[in-house]
PDB file of N, CA and C in Angstrom:
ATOM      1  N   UNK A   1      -3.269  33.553  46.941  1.00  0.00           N
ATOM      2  CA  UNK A   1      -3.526  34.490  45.872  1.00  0.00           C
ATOM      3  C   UNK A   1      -4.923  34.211  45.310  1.00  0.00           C
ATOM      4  N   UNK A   2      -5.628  35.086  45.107  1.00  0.00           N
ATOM      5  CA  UNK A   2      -7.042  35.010  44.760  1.00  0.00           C
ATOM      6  C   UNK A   2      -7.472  35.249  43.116  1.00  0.00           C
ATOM      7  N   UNK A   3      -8.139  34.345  42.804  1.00  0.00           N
ATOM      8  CA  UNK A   3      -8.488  34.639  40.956  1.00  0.00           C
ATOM      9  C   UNK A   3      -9.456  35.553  40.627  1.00  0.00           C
ATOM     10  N   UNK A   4      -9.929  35.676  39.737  1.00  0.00           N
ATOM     11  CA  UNK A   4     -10.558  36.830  39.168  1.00  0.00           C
ATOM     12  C   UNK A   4     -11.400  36.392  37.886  1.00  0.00           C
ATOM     13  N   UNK A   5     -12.089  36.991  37.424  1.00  0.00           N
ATOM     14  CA  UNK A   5     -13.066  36.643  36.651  1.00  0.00           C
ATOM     15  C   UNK A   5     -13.311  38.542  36.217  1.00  0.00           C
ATOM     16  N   UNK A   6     -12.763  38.225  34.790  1.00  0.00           N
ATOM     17  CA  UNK A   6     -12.672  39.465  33.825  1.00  0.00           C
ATOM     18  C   UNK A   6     -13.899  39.340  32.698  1.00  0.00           C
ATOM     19  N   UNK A   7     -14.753  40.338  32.734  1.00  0.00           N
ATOM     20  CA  UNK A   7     -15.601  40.007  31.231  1.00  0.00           C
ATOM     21  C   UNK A   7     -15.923  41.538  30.996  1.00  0.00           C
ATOM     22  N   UNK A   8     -15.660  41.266  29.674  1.00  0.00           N
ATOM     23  CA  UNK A   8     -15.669  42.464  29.132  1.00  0.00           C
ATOM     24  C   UNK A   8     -17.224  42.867  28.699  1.00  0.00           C
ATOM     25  N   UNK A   9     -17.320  44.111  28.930  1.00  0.00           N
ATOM     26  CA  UNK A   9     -19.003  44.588  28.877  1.00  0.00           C
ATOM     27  C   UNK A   9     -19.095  45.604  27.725  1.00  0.00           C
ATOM     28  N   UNK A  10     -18.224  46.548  27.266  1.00  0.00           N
ATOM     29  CA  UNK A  10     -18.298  47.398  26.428  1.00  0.00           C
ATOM     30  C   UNK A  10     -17.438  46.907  25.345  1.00  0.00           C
ATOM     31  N   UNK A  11     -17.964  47.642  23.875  1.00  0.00           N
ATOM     32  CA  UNK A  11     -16.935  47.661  22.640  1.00  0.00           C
ATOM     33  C   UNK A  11     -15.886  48.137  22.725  1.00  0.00           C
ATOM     34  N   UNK A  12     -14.801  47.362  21.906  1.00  0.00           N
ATOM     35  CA  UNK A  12     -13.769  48.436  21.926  1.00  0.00           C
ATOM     36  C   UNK A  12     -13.447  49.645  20.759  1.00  0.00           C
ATOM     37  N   UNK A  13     -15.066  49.570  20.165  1.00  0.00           N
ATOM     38  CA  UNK A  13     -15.519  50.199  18.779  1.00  0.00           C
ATOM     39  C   UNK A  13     -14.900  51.847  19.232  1.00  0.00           C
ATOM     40  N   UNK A  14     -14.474  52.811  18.986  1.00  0.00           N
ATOM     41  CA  UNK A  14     -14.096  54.001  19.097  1.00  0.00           C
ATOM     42  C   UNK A  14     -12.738  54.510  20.900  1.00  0.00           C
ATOM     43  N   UNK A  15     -12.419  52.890  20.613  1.00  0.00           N
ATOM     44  CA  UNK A  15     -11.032  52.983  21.889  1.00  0.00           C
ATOM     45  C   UNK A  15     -10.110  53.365  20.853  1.00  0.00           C
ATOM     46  N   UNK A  16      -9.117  53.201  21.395  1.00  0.00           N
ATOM     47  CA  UNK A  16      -7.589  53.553  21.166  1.00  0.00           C
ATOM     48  C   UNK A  16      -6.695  52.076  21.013  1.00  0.00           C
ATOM     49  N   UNK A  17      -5.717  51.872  20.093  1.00  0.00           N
ATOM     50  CA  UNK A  17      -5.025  50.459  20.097  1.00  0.00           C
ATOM     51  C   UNK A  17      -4.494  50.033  21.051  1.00  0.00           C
ATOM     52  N   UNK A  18      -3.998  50.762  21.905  1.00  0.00           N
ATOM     53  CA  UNK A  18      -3.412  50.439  23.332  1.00  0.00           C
ATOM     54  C   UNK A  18      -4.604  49.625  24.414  1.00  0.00           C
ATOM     55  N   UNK A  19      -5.752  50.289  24.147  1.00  0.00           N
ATOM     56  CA  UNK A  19      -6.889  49.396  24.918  1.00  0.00           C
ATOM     57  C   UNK A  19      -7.339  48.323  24.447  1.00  0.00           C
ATOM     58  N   UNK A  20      -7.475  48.198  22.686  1.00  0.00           N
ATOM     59  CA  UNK A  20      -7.633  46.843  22.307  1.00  0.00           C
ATOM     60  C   UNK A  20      -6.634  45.815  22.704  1.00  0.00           C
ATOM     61  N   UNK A  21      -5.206  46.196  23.018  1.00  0.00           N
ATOM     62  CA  UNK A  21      -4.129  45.418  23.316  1.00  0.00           C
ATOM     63  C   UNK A  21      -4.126  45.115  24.180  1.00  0.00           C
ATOM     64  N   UNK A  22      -4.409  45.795  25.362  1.00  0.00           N
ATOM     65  CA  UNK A  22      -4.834  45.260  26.647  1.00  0.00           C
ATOM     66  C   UNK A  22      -5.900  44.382  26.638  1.00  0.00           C
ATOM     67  N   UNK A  23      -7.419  44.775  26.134  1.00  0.00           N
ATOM     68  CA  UNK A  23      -7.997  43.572  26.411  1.00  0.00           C
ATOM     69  C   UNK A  23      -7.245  42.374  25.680  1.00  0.00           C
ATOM     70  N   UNK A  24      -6.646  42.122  24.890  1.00  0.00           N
ATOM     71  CA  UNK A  24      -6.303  40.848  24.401  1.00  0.00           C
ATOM     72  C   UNK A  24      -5.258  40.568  25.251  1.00  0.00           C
ATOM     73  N   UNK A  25      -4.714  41.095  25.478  1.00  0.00           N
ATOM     74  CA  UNK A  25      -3.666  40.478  26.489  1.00  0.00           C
ATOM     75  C   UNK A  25      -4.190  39.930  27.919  1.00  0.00           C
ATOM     76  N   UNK A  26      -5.472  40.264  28.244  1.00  0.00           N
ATOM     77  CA  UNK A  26      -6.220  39.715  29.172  1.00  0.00           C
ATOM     78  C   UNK A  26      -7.053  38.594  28.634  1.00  0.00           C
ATOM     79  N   UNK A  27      -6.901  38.193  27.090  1.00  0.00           N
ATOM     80  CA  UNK A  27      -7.811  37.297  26.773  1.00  0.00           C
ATOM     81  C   UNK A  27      -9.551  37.381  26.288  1.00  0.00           C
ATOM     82  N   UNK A  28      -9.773  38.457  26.128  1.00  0.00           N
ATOM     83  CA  UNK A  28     -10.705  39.171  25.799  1.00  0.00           C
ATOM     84  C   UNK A  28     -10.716  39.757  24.179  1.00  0.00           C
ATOM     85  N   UNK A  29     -11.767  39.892  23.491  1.00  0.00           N
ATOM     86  CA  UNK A  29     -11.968  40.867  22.560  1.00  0.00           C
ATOM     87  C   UNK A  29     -13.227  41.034  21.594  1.00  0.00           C
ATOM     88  N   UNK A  30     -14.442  40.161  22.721  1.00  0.00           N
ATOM     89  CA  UNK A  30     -15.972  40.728  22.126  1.00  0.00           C
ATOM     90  C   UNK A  30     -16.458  40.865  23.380  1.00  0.00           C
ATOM     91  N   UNK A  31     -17.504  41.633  23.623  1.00  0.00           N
ATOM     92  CA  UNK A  31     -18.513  41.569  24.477  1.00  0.00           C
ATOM     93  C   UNK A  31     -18.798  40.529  25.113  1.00  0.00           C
ATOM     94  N   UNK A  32     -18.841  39.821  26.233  1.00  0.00           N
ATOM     95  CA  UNK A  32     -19.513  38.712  26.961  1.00  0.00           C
ATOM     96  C   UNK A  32     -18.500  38.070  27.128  1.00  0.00           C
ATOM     97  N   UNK A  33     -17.450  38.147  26.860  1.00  0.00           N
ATOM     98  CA  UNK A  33     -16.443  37.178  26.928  1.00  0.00           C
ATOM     99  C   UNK A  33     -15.630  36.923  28.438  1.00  0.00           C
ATOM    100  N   UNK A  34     -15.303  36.105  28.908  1.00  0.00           N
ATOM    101  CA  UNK A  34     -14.845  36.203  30.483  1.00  0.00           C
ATOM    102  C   UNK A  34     -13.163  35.321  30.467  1.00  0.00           C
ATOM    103  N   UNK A  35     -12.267  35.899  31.178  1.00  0.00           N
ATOM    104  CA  UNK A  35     -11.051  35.115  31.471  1.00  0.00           C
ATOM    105  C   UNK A  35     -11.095  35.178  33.254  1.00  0.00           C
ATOM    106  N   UNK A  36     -10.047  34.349  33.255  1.00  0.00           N
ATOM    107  CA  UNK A  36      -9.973  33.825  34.748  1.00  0.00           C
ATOM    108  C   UNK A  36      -8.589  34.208  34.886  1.00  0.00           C
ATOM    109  N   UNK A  37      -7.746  35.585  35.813  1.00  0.00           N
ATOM    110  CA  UNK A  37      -7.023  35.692  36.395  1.00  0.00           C
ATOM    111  C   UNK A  37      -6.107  35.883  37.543  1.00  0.00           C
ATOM    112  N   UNK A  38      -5.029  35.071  37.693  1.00  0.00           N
ATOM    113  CA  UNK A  38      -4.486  35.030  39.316  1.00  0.00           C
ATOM    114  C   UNK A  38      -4.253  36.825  39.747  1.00  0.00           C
ATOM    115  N   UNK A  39      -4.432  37.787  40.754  1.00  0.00           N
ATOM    116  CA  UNK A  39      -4.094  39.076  40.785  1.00  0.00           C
ATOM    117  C   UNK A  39      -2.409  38.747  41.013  1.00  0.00           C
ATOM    118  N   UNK A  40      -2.241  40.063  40.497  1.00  0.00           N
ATOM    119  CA  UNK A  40      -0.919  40.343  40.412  1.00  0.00           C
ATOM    120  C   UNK A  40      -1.015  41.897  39.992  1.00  0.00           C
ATOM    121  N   UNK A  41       0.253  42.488  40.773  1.00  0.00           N
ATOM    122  CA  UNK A  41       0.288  43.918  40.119  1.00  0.00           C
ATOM    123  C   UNK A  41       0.415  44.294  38.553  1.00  0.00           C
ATOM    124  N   UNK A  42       0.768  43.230  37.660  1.00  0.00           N
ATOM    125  CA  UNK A  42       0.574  43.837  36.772  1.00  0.00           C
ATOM    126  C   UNK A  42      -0.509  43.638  35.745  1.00  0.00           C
ATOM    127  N   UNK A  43      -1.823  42.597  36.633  1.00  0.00           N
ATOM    128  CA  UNK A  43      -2.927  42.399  36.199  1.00  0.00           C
ATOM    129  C   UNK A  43      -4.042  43.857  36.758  1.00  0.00           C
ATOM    130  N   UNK A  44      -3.343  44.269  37.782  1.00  0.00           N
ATOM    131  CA  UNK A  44      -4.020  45.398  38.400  1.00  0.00           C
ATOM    132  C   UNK A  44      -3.598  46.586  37.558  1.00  0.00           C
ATOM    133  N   UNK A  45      -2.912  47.095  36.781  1.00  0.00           N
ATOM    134  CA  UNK A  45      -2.243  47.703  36.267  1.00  0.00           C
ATOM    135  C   UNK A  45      -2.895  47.692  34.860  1.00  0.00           C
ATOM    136  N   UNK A  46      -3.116  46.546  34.442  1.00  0.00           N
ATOM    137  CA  UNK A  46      -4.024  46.470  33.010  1.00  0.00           C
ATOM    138  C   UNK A  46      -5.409  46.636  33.529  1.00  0.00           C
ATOM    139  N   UNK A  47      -5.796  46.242  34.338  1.00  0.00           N
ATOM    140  CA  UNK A  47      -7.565  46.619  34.928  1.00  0.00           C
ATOM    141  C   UNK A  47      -7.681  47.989  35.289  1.00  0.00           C
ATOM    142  N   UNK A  48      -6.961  48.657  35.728  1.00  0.00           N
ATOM    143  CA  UNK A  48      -7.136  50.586  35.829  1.00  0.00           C
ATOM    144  C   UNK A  48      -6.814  50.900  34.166  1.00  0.00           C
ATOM    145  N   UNK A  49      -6.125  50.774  33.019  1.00  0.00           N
ATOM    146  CA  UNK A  49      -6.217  50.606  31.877  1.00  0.00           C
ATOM    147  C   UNK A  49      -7.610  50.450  31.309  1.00  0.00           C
ATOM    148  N   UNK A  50      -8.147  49.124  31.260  1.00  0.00           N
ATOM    149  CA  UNK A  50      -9.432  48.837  30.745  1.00  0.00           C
ATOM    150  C   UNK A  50     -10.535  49.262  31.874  1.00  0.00           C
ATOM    151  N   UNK A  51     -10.824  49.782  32.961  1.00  0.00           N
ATOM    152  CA  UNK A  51     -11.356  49.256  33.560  1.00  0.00           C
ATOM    153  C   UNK A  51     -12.979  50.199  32.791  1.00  0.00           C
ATOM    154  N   UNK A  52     -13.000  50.589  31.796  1.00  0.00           N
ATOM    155  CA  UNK A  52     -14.266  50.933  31.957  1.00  0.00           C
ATOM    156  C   UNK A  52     -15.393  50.344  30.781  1.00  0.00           C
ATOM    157  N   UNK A  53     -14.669  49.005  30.172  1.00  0.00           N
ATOM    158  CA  UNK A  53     -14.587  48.783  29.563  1.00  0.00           C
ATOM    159  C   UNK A  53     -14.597  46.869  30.011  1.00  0.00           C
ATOM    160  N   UNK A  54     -14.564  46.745  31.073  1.00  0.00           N
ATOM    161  CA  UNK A  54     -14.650  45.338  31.908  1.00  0.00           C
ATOM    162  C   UNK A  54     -15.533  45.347  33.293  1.00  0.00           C
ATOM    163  N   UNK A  55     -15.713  44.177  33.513  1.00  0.00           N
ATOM    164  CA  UNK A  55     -16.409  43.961  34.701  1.00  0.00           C
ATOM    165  C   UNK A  55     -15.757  42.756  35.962  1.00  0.00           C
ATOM    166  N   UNK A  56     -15.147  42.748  36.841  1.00  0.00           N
ATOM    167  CA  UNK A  56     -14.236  42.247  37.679  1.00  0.00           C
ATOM    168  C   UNK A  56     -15.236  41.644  38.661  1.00  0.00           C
ATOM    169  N   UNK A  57     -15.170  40.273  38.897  1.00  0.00           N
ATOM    170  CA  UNK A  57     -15.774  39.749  40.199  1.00  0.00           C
ATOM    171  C   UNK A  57     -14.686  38.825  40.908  1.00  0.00           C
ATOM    172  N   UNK A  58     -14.513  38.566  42.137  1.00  0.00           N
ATOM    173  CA  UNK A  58     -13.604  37.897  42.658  1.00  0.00           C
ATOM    174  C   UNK A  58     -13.832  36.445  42.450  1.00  0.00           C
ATOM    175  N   UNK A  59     -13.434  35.542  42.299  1.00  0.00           N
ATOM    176  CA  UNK A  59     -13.746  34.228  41.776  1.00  0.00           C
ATOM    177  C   UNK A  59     -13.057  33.271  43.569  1.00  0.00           C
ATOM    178  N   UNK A  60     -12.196  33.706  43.883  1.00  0.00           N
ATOM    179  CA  UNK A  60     -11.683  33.140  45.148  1.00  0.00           C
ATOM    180  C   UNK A  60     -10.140  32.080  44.580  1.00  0.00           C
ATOM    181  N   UNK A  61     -10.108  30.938  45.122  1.00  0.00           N
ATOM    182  CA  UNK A  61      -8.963  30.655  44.987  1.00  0.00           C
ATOM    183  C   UNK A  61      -7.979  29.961  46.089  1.00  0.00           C
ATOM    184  N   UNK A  62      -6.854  29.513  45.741  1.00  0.00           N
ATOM    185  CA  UNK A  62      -6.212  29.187  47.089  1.00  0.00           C
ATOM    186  C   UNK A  62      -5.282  30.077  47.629  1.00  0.00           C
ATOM    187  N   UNK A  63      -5.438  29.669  48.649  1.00  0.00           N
ATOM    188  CA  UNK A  63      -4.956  31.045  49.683  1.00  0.00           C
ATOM    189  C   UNK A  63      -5.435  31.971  50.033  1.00  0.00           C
ATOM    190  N   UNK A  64      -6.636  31.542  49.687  1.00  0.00           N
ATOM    191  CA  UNK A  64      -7.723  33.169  49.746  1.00  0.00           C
ATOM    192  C   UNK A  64      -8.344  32.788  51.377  1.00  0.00           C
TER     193      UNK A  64
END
């Protein structure tokens, strides 16, 4: 399973509460900020959610 590296690039100044909730639930909630997550469908599921609003690079991992 491969990790991930989440950082958020945009405000969540004029989102909706459902998107602020998501980024925090990813660990996020200023600009520049980065979390490290294992994928999973329901990390993929919150990234089509935020995604315009984050920036995703593959970080690698074991099993990768």
């Amino acid at each position: 399973m491969t990790t991930v590296r989440i950082t958020q690039t945009r405000s969540t100044i004029g989102q909706t509460q459902a998107h602020e909730g998501t980024l925090r639930s990813l660990g996020l909630g200023r600009i520049g900020k980065s979390a490290e997550h294992k994928e999973s469908p329901e990390l993929a599921g919150k990234l089509r959610h935020v995604a315009h609003l984050v920036d995703v690079t593959p970080v690698g991992g074991k099993g990768s």
